[in-house]
Protein backbone atom coordinates (compact mmCIF):
# COMPACT_ATOMS: atom_id res chain seq x y z
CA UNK A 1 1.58 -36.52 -14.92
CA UNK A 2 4.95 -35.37 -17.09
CA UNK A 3 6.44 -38.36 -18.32
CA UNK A 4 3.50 -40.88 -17.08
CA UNK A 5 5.10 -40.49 -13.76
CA UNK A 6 3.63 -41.05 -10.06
CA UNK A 7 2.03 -37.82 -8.38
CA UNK A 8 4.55 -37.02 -5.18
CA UNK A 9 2.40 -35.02 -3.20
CA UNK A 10 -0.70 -34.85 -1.21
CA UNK A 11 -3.15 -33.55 -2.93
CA UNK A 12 -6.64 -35.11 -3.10
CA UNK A 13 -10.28 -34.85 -5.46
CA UNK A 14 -9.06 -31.12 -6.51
CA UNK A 15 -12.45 -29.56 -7.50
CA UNK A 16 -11.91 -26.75 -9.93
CA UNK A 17 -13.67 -25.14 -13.25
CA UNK A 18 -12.30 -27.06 -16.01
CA UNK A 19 -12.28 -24.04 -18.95
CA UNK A 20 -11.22 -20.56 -18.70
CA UNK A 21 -12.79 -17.44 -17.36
CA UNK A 22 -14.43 -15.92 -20.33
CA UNK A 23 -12.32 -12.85 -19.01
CA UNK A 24 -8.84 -14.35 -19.08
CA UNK A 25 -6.94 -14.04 -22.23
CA UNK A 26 -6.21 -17.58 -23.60
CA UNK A 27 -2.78 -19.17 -22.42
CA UNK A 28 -1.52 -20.46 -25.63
CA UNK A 29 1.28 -23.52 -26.06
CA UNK A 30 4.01 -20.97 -26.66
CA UNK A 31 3.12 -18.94 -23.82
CA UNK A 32 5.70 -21.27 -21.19
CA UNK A 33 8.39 -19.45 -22.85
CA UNK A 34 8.32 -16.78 -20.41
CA UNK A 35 9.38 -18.59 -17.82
CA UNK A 36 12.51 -20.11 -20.00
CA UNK A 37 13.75 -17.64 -22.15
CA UNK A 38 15.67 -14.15 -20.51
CA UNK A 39 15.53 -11.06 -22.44
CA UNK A 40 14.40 -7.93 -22.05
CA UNK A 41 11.04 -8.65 -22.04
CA UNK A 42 10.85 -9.65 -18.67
CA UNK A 43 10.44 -6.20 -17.76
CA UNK A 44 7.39 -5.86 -19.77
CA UNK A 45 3.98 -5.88 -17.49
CA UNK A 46 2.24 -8.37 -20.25
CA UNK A 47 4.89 -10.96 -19.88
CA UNK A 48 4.47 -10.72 -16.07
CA UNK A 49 0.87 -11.13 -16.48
CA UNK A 50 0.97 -13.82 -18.65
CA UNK A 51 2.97 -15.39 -16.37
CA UNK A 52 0.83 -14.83 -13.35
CA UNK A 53 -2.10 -16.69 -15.60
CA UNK A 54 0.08 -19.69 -16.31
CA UNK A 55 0.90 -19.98 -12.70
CA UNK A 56 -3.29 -19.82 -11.61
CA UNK A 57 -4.43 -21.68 -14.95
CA UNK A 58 -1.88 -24.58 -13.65
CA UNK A 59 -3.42 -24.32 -9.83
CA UNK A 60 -6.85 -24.43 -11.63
CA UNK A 61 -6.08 -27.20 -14.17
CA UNK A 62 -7.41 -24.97 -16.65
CA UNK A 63 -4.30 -25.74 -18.84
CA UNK A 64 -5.07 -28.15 -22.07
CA UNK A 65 -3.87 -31.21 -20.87
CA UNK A 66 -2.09 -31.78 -24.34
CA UNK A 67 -0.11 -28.90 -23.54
CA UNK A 68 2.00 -31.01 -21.44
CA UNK A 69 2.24 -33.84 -23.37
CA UNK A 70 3.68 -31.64 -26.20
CA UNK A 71 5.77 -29.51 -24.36
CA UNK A 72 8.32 -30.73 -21.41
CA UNK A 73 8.30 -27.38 -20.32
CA UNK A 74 4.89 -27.19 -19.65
CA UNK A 75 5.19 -30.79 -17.46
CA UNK A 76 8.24 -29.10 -15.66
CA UNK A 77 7.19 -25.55 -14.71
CA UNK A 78 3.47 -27.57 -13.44
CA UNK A 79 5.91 -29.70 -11.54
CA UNK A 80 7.38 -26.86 -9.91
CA UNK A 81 3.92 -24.90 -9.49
CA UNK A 82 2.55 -27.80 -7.51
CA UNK A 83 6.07 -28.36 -4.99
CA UNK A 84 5.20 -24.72 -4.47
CA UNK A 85 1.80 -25.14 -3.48
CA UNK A 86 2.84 -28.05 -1.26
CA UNK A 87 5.30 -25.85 0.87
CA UNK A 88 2.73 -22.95 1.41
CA UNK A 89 1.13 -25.75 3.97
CA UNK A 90 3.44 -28.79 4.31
CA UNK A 91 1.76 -30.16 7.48
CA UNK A 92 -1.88 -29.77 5.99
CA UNK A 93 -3.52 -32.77 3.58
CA UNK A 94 -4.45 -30.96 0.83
CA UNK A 95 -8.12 -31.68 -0.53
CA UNK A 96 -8.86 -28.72 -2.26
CA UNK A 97 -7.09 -25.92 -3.96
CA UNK A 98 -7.91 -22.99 -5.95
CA UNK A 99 -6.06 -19.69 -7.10
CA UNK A 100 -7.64 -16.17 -7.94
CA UNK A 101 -5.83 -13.43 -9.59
CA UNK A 102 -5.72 -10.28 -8.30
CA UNK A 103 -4.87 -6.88 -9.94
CA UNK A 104 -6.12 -2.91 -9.90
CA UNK A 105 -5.52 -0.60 -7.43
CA UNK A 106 -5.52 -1.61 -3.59
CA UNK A 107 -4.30 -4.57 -4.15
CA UNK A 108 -0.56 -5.26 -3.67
CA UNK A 109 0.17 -9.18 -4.07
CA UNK A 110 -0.21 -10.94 -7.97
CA UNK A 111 -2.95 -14.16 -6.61
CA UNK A 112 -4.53 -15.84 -3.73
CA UNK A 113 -4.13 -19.45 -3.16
CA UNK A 114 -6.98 -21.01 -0.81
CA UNK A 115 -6.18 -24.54 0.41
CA UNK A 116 -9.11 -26.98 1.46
CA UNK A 117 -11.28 -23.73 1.61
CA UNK A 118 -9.96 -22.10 4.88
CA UNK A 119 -5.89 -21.53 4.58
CA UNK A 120 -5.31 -18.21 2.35
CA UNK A 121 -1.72 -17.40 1.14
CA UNK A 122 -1.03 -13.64 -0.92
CA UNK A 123 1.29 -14.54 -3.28
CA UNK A 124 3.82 -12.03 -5.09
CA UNK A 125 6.00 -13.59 -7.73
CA UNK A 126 9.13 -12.27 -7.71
CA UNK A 127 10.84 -13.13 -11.48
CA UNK A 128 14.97 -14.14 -11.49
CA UNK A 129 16.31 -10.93 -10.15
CA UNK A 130 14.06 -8.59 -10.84
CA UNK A 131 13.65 -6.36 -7.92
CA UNK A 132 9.99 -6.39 -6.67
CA UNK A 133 8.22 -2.61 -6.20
CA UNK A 134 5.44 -0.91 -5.19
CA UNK A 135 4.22 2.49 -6.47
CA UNK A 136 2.32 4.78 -3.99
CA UNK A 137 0.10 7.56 -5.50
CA UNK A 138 0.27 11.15 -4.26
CA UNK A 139 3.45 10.69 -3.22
CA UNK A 140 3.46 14.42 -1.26
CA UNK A 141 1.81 12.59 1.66
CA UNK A 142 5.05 11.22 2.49
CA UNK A 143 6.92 13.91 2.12
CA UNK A 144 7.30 17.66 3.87
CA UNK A 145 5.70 19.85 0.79
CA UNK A 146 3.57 19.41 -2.05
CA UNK A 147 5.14 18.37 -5.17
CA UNK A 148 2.09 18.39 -7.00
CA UNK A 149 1.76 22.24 -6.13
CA UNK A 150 5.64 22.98 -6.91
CA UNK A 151 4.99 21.95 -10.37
CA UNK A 152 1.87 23.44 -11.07
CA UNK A 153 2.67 26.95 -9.47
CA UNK A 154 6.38 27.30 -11.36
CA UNK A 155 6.72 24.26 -14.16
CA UNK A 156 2.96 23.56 -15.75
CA UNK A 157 3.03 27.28 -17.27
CA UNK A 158 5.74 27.34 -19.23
CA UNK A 159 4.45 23.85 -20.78
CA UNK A 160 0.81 25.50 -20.95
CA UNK A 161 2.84 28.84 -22.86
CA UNK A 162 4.02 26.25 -25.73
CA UNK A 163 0.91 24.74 -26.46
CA UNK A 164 -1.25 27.61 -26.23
CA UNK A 165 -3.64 26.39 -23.49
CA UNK A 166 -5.14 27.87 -20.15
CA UNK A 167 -4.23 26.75 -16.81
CA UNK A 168 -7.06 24.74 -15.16
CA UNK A 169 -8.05 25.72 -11.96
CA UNK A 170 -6.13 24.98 -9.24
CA UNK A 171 -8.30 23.05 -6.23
CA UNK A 172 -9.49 20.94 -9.42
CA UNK A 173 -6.07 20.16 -11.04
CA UNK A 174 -5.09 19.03 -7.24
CA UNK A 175 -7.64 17.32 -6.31
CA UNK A 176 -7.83 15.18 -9.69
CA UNK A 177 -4.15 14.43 -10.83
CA UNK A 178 -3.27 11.76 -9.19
CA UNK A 179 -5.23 9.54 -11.53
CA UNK A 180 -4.67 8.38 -15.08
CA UNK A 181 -6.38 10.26 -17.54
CA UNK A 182 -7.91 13.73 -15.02
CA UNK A 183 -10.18 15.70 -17.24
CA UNK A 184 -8.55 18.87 -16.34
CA UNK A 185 -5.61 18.03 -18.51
CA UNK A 186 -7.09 15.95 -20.72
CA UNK A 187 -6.42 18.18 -23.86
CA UNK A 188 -2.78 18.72 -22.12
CA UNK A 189 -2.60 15.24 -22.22
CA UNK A 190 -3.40 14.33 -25.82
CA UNK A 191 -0.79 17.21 -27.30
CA UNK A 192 1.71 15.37 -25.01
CA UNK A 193 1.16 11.53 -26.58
CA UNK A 194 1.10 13.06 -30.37
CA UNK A 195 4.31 14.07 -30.24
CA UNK A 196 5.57 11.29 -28.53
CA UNK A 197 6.91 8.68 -31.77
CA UNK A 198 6.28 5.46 -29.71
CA UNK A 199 2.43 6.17 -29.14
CA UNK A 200 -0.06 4.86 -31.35
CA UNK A 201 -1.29 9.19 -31.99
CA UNK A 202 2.06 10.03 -33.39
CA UNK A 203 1.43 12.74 -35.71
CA UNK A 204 4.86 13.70 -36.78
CA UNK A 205 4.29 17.53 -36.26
CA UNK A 206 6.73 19.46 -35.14
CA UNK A 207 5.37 21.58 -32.84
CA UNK A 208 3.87 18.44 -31.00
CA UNK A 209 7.39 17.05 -30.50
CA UNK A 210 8.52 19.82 -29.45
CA UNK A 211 5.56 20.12 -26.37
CA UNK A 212 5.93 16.31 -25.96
CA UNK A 213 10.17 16.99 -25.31
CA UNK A 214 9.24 19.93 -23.41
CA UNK A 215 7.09 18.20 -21.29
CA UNK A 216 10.20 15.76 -20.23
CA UNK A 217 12.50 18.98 -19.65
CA UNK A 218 9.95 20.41 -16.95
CA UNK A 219 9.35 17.55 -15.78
CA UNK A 220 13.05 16.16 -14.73
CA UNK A 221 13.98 19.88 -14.23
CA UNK A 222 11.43 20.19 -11.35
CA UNK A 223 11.61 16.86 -10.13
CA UNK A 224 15.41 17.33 -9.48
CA UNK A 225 14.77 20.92 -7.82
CA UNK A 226 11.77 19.67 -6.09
CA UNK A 227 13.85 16.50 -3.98
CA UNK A 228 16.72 19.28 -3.53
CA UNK A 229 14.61 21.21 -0.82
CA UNK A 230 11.67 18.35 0.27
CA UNK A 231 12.13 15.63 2.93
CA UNK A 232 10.86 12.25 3.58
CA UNK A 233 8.87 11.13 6.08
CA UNK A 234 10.25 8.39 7.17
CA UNK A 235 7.53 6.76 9.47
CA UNK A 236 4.77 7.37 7.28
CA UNK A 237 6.18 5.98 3.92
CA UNK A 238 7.28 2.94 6.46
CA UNK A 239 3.56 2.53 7.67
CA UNK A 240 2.87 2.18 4.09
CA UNK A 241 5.13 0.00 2.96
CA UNK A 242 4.62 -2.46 6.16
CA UNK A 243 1.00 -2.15 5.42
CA UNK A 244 1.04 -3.47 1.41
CA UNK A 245 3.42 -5.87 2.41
CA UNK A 246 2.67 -7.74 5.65
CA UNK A 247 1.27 -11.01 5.11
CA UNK A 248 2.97 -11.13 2.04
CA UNK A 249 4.76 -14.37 0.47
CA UNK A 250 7.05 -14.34 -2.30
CA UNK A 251 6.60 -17.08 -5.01
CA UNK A 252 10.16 -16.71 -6.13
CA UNK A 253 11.81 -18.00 -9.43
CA UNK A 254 15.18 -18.77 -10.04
CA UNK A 255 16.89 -21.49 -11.93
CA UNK A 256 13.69 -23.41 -13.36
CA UNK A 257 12.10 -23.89 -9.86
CA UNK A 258 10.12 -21.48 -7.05
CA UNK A 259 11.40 -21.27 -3.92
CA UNK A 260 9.13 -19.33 -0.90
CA UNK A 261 9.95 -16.14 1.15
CA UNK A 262 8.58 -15.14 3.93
CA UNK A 263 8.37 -11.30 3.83
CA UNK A 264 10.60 -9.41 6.93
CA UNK A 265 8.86 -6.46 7.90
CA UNK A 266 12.53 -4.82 9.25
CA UNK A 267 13.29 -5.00 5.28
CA UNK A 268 10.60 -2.45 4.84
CA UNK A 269 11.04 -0.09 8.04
CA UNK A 270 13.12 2.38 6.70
CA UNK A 271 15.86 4.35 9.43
CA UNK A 272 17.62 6.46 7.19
CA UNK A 273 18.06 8.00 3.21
CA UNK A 274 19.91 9.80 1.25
CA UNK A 275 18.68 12.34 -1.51
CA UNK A 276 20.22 11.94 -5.46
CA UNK A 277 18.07 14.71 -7.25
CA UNK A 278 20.19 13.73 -10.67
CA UNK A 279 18.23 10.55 -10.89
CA UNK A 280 14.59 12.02 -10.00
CA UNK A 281 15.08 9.80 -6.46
CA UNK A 282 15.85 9.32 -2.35
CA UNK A 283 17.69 6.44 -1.36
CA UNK A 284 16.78 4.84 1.94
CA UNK A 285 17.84 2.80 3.85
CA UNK A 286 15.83 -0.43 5.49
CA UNK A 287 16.17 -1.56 9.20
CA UNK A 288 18.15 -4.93 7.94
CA UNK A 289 20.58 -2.74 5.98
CA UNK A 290 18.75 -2.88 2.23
CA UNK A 291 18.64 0.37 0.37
CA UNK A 292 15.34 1.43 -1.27
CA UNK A 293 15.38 3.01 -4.60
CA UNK A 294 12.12 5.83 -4.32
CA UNK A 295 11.58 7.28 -7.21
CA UNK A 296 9.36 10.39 -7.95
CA UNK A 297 7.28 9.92 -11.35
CA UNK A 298 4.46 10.83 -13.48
CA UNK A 299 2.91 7.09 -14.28
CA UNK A 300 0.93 8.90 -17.45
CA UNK A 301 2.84 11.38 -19.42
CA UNK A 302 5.77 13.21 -17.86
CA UNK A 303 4.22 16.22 -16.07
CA UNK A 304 0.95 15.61 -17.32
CA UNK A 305 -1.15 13.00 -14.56
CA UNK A 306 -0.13 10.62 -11.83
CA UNK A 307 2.75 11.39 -10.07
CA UNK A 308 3.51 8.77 -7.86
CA UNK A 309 6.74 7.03 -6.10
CA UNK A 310 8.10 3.92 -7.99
CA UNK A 311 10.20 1.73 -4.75
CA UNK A 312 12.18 -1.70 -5.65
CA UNK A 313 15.03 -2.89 -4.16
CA UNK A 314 18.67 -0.99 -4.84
CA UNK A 315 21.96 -3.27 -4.88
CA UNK A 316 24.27 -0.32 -3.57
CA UNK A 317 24.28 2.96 -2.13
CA UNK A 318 24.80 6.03 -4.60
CA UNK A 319 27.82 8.26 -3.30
CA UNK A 320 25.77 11.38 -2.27
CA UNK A 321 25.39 13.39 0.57
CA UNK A 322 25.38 12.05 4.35
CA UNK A 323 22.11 9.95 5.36
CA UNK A 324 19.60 11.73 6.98
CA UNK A 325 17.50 9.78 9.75
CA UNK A 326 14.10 8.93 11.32
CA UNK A 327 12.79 9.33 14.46
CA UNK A 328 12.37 5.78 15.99
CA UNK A 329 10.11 3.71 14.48
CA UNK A 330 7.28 2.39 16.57
């Protein structure tokens, strides 16, 4: 224990792999200090990752054990881990525990934490104030028309004009862009990154900054048209959100320690929104009074693959115009 001193909770013979998994990338001693230093990094997807590993390594005691005898950190945050782990089932003697991470597609929580074999708790941890968020693919399903189409009938030409290429077939390019890296842009989609100076392919030509830059033009330009004359359905995008988040607890971090929330499902049944095409978004409006900040995307390349929705949490309502609102929600 930190400090030498006397173990406070309940837990008994915790049988767990000792090393590792060969796939995990090692948690190093410096690694605690992204749970006690704020910057901007705590933004960055890595950073939450690592801190999801620390988090399971701890539950697996798969930590060095010098780690905490070098580091009071380290002997604090386990602290903390372990009250956690104690409130997810207060009246239950814990014998056994064990945490899995969970990532990819599908899959809408950060770990599972199975207690003495049989109690399973989805955790999501939720970092200081950063707002959680999901991000729904094909994001026309929830809404009245096809954005997907919109941009490929009167936007994905004029980018296709400045690079010299042919449109790809329609049914195809529909059918295959909400993914990553679709084949039927994939030459689009490697002009776009080599003019884009952050990407690894930077060439520095011209005339591929000037497709990459075009690409953003088209893309925020038909965005911002698109949410101008397309609606939200309500109920659906509700079903969805209920769906990835029921069951749901938040491992939440504040002020050195985790505190657990039990996700309300009226905080994700949205009654109303509001549309701000300047900012690529709808605003809605939950059943508890929280507003939703939806925003419409491309998660690979701006108007080259993946549109989807991005939704977190929004502290105040933009001024735009008046609410519009669902039928009741069932």
């Amino acid at each position: 224990m930190y400090k030498n001193e006397h173990c406070i909770c309940n837990i008994r013979n915790i049988r767990i792999q000792p090393t590792l998994p060969s796939d995990m990338t090692p948690i190093e001693l410096d690694d605690i200090l992204v749970f006690t230093t704020i910057s901007a990094r705590e933004k960055n997807d890595e950073t939450n990752k690592k801190r999801e590993r620390i988090i399971c390594g701890i539950i697996n005691k798969q930590i060095p054990e010098h780690y905490y005898q070098q580091s009071e950190d380290w002997g604090k945050i386990r602290q903390c881990v372990w009250d956690y782990v104690r409130s997810l089932a207060s009246d239950t003697t814990i014998e056994t525990v064990e945490c899995k991470l969970r990532a990819g597609r599908g899959c809408h929580y950060d770990f599972t934490v199975i207690i003495n074999e049989a109690l399973t708790y989805n955790i999501e941890l939720k970092y200081n104030n950063v707002p959680q968020f999901v991000s729904p693919m094909n994001p026309s399903q929830y809404m009245n028309l096809s954005y997907e189409e919109f941009y490929y009938d009167n936007y994905l030409p004029k980018l296709l004009i400045l690079g010299e290429f042919e449109m790809p077939d329609k049914e195809t390019y529909l059918q295959k862009i909400h993914s990553p890296n679709p084949e039927c842009v994939e030459h689009i989609q490697r002009k776009y990154y080599v003019g884009c100076k952050k990407d690894k392919h930077y060439s520095g030509i011209p005339e591929d900054i000037a497709f990459y830059e075009k690409a953003i033009s088209l893309s925020k330009t038909s965005i911002s048209m698109f949410i101008e004359n397309a609606e939200l359905n309500l109920l659906k995008l509700s079903d969805y959100l209920l769906e990835t988040q029921r069951g749901k607890i938040i491992m939440f971090f504040k002020n050195g320690a985790f505190t657990k929330e039990i996700v309300n499902e009226k905080e994700y049944t949205l009654v109303s929104y509001i549309k701000d095409p300047a900012k690529s978004r709808f605003v809605a409006t939950t059943e508890t009074g929280k507003y939703l900040n939806i925003l419409l995307r491309w998660k690979n390349g701006n108007g080259i693959a993946y549109p989807a929705f991005q939704i977190k949490e929004l502290k105040n309502l933009p001024k735009t115009p008046k609410p519009r609102k669902s039928a009741k929600h069932n």
